[in-house]
C-alpha atoms as a PDB file:
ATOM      1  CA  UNK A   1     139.331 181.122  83.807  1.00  0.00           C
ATOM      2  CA  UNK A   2     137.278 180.100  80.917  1.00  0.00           C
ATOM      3  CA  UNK A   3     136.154 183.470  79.794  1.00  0.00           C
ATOM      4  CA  UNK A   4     138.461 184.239  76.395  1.00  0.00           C
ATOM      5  CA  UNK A   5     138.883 188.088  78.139  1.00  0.00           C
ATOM      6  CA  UNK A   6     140.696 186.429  81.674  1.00  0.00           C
ATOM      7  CA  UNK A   7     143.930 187.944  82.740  1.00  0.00           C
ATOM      8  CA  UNK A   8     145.494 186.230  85.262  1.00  0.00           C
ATOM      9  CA  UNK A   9     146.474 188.268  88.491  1.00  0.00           C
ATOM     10  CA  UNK A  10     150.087 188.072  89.636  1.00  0.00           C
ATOM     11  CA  UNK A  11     148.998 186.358  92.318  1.00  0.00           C
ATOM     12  CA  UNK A  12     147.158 183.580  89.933  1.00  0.00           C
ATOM     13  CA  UNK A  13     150.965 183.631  87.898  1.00  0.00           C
ATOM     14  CA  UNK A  14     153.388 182.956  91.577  1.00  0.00           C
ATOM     15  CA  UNK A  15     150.793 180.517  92.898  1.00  0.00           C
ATOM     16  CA  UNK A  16     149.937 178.277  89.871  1.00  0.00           C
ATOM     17  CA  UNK A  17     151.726 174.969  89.355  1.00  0.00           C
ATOM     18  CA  UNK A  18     151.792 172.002  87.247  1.00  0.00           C
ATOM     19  CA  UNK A  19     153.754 168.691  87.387  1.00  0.00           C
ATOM     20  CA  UNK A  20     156.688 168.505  84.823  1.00  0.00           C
ATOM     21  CA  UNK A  21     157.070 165.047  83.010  1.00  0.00           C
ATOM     22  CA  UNK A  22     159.208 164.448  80.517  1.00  0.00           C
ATOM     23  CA  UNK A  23     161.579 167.468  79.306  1.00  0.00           C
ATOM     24  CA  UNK A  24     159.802 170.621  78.186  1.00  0.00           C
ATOM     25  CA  UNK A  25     161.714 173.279  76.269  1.00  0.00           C
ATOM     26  CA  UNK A  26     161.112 176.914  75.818  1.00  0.00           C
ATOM     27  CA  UNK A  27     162.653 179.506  74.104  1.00  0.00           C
ATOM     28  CA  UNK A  28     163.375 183.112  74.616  1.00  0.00           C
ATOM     29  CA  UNK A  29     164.839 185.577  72.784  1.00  0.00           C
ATOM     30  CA  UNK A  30     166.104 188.701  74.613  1.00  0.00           C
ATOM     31  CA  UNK A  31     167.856 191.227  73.037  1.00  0.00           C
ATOM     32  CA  UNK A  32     168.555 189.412  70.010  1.00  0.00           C
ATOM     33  CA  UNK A  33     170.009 185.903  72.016  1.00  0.00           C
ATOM     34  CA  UNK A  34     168.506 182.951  71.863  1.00  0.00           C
ATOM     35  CA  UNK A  35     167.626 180.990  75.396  1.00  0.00           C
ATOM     36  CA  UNK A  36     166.932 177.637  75.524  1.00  0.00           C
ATOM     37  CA  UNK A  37     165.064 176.685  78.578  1.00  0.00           C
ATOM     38  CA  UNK A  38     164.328 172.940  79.550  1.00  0.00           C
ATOM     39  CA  UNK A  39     162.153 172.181  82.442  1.00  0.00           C
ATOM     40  CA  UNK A  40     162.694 168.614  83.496  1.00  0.00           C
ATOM     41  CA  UNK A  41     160.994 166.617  85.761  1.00  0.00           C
ATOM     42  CA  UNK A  42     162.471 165.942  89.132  1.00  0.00           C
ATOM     43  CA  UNK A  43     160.943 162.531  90.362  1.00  0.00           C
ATOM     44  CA  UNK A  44     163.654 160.227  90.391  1.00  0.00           C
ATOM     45  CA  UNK A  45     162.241 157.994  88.059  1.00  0.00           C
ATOM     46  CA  UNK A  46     162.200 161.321  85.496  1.00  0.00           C
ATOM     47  CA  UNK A  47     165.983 162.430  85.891  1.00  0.00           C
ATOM     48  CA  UNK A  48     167.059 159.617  83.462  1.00  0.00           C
ATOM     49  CA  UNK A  49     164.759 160.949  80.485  1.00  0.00           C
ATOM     50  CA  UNK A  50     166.725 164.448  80.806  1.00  0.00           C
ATOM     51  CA  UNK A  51     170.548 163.444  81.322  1.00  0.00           C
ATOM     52  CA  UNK A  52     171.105 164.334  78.132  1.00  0.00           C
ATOM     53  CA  UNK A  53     170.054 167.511  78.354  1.00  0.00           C
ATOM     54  CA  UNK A  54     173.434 169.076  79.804  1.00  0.00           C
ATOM     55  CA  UNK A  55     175.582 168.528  76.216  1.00  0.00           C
ATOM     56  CA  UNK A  56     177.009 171.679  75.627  1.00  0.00           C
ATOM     57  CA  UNK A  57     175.310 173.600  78.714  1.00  0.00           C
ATOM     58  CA  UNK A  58     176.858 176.731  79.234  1.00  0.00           C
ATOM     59  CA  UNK A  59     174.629 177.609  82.811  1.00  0.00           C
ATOM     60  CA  UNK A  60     172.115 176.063  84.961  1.00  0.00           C
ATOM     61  CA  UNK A  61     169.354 177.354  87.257  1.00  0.00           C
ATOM     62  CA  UNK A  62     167.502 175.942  90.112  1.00  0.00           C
ATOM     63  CA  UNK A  63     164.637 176.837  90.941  1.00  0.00           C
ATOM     64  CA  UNK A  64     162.729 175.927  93.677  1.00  0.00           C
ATOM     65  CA  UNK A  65     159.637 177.153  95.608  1.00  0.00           C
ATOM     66  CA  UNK A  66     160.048 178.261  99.360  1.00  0.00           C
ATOM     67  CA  UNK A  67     157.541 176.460 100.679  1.00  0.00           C
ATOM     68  CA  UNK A  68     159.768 173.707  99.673  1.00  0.00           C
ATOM     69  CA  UNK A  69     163.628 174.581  99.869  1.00  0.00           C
ATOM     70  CA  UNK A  70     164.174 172.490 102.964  1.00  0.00           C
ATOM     71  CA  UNK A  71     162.495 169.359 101.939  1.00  0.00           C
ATOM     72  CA  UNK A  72     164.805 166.228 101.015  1.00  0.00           C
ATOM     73  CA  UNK A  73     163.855 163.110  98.538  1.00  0.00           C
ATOM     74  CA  UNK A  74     163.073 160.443 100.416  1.00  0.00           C
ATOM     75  CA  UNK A  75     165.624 157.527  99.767  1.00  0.00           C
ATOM     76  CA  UNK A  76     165.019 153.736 100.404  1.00  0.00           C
ATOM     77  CA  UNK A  77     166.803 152.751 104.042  1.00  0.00           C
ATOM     78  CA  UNK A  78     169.068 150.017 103.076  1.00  0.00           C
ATOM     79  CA  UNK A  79     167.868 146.710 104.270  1.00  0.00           C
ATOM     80  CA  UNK A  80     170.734 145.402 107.015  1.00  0.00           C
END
């Protein structure tokens, strides 16, 4: 990975992963419109950092891997 000629595989690409904190924004331009893409993190303690990024939202994408799609956040019981 540290030669300056590596080219990751597609395999390297759908199995590589890194921890979102914070909000970080990418943009695309296809065919001459503009994207802006936000990836936010999803730990609880994250999701009040990125609120504010749904003013003026227009769509919104999930994505999630499939390794994953049936796990749930685990919530404090409530003490009785």
């Amino acid at each position: 990975m540290s030669d300056p000629e590596y080219t990751p595989s597609e395999e390297d690409v759908l199995l590589c992963r890194s921890r979102t904190i914070g909000i970080v924004k990418t943009v695309l331009e296809i065919d001459k419109n503009e994207f802006n893409i936000f990836d936010v993190g999803g730990q609880r303690n994250e999701r009040r950092k990125w609120i504010h990024c749904f003013d003026e939202v227009t769509a919104v994408i999930f994505v999630a891997a499939l390794s994953e799609y049936d796990q749930v956040i685990p919530r404090p019981f409530p003490s009785v």
